[in-house]
N, C-alpha and C. Protein backbone atom coordinates (compact mmCIF):
# COMPACT_ATOMS: atom_id res chain seq x y z
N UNK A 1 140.01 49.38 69.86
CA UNK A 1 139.17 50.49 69.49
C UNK A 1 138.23 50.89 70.62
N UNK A 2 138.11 50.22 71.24
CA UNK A 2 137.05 50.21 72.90
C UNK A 2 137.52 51.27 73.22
N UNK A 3 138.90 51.27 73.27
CA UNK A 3 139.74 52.40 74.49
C UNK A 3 139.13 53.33 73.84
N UNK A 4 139.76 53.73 72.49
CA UNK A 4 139.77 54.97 72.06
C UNK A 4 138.36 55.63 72.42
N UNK A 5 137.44 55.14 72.17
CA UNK A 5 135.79 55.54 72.03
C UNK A 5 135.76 55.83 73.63
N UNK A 6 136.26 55.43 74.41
CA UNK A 6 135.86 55.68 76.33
C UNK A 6 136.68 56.76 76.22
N UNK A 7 137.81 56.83 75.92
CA UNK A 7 138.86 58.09 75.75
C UNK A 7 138.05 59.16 75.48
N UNK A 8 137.75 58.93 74.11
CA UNK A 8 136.81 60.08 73.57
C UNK A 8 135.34 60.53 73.93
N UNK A 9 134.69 59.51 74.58
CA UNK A 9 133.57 60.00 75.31
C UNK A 9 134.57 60.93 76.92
N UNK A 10 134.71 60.22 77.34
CA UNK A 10 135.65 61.00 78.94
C UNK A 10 135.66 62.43 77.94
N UNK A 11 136.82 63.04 77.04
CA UNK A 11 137.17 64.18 76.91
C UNK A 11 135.71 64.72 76.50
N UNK A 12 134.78 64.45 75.90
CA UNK A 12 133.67 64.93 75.50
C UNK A 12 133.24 65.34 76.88
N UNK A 13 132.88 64.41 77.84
CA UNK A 13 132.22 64.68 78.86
C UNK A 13 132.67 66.09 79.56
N UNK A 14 133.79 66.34 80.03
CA UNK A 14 134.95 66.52 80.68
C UNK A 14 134.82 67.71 79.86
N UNK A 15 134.46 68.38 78.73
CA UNK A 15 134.65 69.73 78.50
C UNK A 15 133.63 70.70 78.87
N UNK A 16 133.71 71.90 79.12
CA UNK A 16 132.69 73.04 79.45
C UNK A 16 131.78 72.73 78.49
N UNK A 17 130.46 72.69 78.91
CA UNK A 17 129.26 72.82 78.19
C UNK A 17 128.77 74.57 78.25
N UNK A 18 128.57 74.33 76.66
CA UNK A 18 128.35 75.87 76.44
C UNK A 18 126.61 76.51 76.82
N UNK A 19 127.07 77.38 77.76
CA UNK A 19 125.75 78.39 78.22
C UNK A 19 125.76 79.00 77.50
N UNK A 20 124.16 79.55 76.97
CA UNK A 20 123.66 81.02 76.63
C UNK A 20 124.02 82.04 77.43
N UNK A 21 124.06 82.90 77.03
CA UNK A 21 124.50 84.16 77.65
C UNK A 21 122.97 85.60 78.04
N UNK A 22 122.23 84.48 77.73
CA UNK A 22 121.13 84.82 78.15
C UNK A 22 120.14 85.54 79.73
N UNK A 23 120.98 84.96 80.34
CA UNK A 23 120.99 85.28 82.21
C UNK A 23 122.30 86.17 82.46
N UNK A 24 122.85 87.10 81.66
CA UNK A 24 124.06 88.13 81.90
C UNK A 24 123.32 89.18 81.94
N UNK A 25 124.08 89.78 83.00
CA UNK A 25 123.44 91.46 83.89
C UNK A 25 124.15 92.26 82.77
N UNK A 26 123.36 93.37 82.08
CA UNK A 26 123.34 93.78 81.10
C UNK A 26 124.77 94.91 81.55
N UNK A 27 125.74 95.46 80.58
CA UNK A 27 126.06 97.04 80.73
C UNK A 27 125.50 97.75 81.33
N UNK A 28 125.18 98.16 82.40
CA UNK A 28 124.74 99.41 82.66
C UNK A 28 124.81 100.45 82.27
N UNK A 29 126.35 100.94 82.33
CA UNK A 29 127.15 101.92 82.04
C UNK A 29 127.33 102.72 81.01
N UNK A 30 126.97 101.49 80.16
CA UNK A 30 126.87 101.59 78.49
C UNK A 30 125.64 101.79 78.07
N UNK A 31 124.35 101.96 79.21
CA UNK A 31 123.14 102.46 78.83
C UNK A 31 122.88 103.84 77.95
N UNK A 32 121.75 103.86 76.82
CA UNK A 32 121.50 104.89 76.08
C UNK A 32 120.49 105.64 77.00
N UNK A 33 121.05 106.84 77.27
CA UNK A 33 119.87 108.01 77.96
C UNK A 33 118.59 108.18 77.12
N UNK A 34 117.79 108.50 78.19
CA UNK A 34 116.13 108.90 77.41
C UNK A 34 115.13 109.92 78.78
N UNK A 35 115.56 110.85 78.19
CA UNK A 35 114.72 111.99 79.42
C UNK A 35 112.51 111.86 79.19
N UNK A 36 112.10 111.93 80.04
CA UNK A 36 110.78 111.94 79.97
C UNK A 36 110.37 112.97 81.08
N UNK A 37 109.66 113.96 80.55
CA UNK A 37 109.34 115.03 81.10
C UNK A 37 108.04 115.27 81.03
N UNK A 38 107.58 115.04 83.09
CA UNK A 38 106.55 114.74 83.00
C UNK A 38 105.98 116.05 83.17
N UNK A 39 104.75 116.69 82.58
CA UNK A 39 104.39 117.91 82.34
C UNK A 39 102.60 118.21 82.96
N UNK A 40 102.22 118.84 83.47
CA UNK A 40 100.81 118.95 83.55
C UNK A 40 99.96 118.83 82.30
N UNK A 41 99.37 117.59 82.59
CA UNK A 41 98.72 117.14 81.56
C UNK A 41 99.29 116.64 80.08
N UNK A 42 100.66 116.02 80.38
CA UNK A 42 100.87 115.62 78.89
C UNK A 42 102.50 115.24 79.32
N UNK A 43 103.00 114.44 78.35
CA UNK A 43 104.33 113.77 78.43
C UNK A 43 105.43 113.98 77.61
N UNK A 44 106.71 114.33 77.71
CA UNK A 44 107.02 114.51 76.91
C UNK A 44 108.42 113.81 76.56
N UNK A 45 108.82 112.68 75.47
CA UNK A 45 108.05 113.05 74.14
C UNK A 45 106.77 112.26 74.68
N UNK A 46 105.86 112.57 73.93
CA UNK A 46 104.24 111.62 73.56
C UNK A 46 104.66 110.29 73.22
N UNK A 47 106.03 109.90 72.38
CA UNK A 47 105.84 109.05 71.80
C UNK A 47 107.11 108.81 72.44
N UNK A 48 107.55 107.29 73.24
CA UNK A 48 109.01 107.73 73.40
C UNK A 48 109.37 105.82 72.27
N UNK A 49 110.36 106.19 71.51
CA UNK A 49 110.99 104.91 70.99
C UNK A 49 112.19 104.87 71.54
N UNK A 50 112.40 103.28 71.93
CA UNK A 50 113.13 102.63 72.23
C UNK A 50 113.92 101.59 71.44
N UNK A 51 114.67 100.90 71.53
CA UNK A 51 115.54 99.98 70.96
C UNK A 51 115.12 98.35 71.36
N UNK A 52 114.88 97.48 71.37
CA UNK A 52 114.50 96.59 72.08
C UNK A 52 115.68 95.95 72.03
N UNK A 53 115.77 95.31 73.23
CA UNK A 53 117.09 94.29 74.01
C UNK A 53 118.37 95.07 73.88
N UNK A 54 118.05 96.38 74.04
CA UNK A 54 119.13 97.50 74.31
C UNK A 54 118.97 98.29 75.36
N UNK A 55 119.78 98.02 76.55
CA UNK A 55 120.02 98.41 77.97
C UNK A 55 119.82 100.30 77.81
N UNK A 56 118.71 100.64 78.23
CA UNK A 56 118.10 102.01 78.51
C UNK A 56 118.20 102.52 79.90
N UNK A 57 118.71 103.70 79.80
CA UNK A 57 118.82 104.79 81.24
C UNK A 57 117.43 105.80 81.48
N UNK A 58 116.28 105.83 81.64
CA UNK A 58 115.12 106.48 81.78
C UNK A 58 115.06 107.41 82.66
N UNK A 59 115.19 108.50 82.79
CA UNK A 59 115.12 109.65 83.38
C UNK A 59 113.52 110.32 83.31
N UNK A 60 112.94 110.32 84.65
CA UNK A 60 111.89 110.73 84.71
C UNK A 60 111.76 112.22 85.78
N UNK A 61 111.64 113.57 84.88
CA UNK A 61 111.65 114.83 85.77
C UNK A 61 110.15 115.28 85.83
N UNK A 62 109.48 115.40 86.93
CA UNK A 62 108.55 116.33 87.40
C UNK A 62 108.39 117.52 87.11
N UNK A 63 108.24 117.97 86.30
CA UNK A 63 108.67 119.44 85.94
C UNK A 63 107.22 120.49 86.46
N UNK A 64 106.43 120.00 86.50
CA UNK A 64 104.92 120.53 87.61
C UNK A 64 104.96 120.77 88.75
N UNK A 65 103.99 121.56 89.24
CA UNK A 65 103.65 121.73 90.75
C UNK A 65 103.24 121.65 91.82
N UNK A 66 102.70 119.97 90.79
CA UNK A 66 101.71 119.29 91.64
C UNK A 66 102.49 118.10 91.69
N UNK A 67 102.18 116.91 92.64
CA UNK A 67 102.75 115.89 92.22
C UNK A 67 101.96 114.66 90.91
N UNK A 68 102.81 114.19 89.96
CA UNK A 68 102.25 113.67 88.96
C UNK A 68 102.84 112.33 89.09
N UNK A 69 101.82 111.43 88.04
CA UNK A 69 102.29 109.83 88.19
C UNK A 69 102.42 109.55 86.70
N UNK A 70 103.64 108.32 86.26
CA UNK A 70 103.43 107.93 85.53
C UNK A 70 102.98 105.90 85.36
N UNK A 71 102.33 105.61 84.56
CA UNK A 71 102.06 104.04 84.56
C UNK A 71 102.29 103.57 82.96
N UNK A 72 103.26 102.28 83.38
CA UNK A 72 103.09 101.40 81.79
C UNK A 72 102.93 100.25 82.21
N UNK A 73 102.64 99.51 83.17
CA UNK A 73 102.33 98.20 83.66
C UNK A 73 102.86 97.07 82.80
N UNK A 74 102.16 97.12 81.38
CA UNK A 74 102.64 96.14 80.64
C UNK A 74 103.72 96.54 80.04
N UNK A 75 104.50 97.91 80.08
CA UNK A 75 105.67 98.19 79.22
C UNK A 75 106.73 97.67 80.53
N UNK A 76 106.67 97.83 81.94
CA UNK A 76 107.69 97.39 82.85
C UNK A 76 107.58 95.89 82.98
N UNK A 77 106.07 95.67 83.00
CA UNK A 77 106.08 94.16 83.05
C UNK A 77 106.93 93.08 82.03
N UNK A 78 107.60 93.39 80.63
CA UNK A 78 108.01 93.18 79.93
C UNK A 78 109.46 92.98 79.73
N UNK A 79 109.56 94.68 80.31
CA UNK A 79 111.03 94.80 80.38
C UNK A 79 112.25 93.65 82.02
N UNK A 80 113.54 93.60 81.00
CA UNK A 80 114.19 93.61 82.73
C UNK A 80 114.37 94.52 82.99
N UNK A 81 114.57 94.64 84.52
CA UNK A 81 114.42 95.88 85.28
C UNK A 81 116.03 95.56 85.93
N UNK A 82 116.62 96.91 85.99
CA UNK A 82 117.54 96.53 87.38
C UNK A 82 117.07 96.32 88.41
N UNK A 83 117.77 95.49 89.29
CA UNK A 83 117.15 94.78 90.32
C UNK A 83 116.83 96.27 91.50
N UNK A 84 117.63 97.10 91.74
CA UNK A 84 117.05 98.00 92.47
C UNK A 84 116.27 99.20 92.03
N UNK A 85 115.85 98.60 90.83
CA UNK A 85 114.96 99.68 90.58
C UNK A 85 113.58 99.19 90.12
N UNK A 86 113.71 98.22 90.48
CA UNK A 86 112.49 97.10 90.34
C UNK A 86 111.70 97.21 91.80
N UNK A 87 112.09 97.92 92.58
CA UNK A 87 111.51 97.59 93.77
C UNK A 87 109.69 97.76 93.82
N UNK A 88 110.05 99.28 93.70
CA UNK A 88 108.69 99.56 94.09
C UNK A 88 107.78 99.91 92.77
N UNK A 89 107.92 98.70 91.85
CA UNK A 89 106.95 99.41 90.68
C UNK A 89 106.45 98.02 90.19
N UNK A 90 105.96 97.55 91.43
CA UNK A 90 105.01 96.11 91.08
C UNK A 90 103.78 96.01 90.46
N UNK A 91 103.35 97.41 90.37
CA UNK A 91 102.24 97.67 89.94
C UNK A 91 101.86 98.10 88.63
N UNK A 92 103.65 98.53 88.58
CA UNK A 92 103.69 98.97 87.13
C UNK A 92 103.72 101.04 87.18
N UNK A 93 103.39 101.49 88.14
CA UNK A 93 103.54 102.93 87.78
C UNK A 93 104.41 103.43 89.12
N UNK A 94 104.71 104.78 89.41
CA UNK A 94 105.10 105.80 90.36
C UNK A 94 104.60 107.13 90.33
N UNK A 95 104.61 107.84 91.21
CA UNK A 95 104.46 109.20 91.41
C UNK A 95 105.63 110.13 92.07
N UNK A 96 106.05 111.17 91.06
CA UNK A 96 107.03 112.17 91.83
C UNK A 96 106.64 113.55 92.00
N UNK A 97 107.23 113.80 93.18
CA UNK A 97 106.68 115.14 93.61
C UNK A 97 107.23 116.36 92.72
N UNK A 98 106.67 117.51 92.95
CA UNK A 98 106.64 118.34 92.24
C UNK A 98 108.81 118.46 91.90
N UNK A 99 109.37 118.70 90.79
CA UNK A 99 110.65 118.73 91.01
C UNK A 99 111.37 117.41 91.39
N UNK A 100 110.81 116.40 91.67
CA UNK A 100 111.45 114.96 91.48
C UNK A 100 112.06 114.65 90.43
N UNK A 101 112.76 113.55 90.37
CA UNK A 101 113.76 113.37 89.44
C UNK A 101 113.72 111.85 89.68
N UNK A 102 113.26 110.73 89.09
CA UNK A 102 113.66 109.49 89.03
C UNK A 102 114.43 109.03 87.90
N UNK A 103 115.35 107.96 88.20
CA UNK A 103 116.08 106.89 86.92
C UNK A 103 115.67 105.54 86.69
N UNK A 104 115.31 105.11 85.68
CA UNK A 104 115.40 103.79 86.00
C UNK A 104 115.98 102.94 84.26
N UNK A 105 117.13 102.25 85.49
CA UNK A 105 117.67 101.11 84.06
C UNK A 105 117.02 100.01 84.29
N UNK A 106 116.60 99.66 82.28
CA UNK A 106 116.36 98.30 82.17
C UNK A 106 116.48 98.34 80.57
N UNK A 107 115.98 96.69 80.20
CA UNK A 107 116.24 96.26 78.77
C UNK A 107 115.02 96.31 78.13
N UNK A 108 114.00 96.92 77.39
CA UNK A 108 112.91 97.15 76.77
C UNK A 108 112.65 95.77 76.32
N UNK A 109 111.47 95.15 76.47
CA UNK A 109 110.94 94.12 75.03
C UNK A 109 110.11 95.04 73.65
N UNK A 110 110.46 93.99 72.77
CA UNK A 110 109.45 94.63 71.63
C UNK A 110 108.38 95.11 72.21
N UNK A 111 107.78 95.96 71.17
CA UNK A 111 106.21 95.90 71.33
C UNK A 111 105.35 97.09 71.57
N UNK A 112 104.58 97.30 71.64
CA UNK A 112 103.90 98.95 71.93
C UNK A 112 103.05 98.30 73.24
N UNK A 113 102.93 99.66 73.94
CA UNK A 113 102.49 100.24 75.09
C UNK A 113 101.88 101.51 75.52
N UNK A 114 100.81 101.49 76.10
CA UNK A 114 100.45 102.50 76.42
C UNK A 114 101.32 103.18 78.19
N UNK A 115 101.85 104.48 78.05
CA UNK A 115 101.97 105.14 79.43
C UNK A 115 101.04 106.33 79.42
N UNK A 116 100.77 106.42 80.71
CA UNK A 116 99.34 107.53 80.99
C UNK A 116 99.47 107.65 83.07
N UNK A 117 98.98 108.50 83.14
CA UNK A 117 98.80 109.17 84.67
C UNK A 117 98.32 108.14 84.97
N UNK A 118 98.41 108.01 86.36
CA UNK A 118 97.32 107.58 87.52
C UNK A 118 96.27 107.76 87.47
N UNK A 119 96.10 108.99 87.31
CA UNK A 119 94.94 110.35 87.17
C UNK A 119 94.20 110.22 86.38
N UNK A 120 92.67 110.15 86.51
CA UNK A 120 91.24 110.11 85.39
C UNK A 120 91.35 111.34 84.89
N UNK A 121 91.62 112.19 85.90
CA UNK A 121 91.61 113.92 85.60
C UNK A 121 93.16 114.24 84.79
N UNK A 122 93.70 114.30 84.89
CA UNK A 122 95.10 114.06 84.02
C UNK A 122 94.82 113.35 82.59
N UNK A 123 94.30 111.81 82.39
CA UNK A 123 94.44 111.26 81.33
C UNK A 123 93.69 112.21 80.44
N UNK A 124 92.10 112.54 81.10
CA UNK A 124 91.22 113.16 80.01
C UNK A 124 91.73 114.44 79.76
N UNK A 125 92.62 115.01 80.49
CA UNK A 125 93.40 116.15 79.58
C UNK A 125 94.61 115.99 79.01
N UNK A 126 95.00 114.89 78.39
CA UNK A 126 96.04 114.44 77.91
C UNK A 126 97.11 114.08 78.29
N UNK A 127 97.13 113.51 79.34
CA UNK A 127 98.70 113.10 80.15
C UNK A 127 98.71 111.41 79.82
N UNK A 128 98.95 111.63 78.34
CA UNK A 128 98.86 109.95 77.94
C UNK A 128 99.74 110.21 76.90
N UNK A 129 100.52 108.22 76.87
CA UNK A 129 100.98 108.53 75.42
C UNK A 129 101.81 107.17 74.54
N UNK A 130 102.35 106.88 74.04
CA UNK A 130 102.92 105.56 73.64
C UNK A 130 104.41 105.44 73.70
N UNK A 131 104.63 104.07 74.48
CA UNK A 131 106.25 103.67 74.31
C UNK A 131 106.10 102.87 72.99
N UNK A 132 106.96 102.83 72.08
CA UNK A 132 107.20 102.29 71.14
C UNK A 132 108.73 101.31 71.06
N UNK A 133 108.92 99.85 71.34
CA UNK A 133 110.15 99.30 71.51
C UNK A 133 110.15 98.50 69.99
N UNK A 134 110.80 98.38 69.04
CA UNK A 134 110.97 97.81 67.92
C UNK A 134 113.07 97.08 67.94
């Protein structure tokens, strides 16, 4: 009976141990679009909902004549980001020039967030507004 039990530990050992699938680079491809249109003095939608741990395509258009910024610090800080689009938003916000056009994929976490301008002069005229990820 010795054998058998070393037998059967060996094949135990000896098989793939199962990973989470937890560290897999999401679909991209299969991302759900979401346009955000950034407007003088206000966002649009105001309210944007999301899906949480559902791979999002974010489209951000400048549609002003000035250049405008948007910030969610704790809504990017949250999310994964694609890795190249993670670059330059360590801070959590960007600014595009008048007619810019940014994308950015990532996977939302739960939770509410505030996004709002850069801008003191912008926020107090309403260029604020809530991500909503449920």
């Amino acid at each position: 009976m010795g054998r058998l039990t070393l037998l059967l530990a060996a094949l135990l050992l000896a098989a793939p141990l199962a990973v989470p699938a937890v560290a897999q680079e999401p679909e991209w491809r299969q991302s759900a679009d979401f346009d955000v249109l950034l407007k003088p003095y206000s966002y649009e939608p105001a309210t944007l909902r999301l899906e949480a741990g559902r791979a999002v395509r974010l489209r951000f258009v400048n549609s002003g004549q000035r250049a405008l910024s948007f910030s969610a610090p704790a809504f990017f800080r949250a999310a994964r980001i694609r890795a190249g689009d993670r670059d330059d938003l360590a801070d959590g916000s960007f600014r595009l020039a008048a007619g810019e056009r940014r994308t950015i994929l990532l996977v939302p976490a739960a939770g509410r967030y505030r996004m709002r301008s850069t801008s003191l002069f912008h926020r107090l005229l309403g260029m604020s507004g809530r991500i909503v990820v449920e």
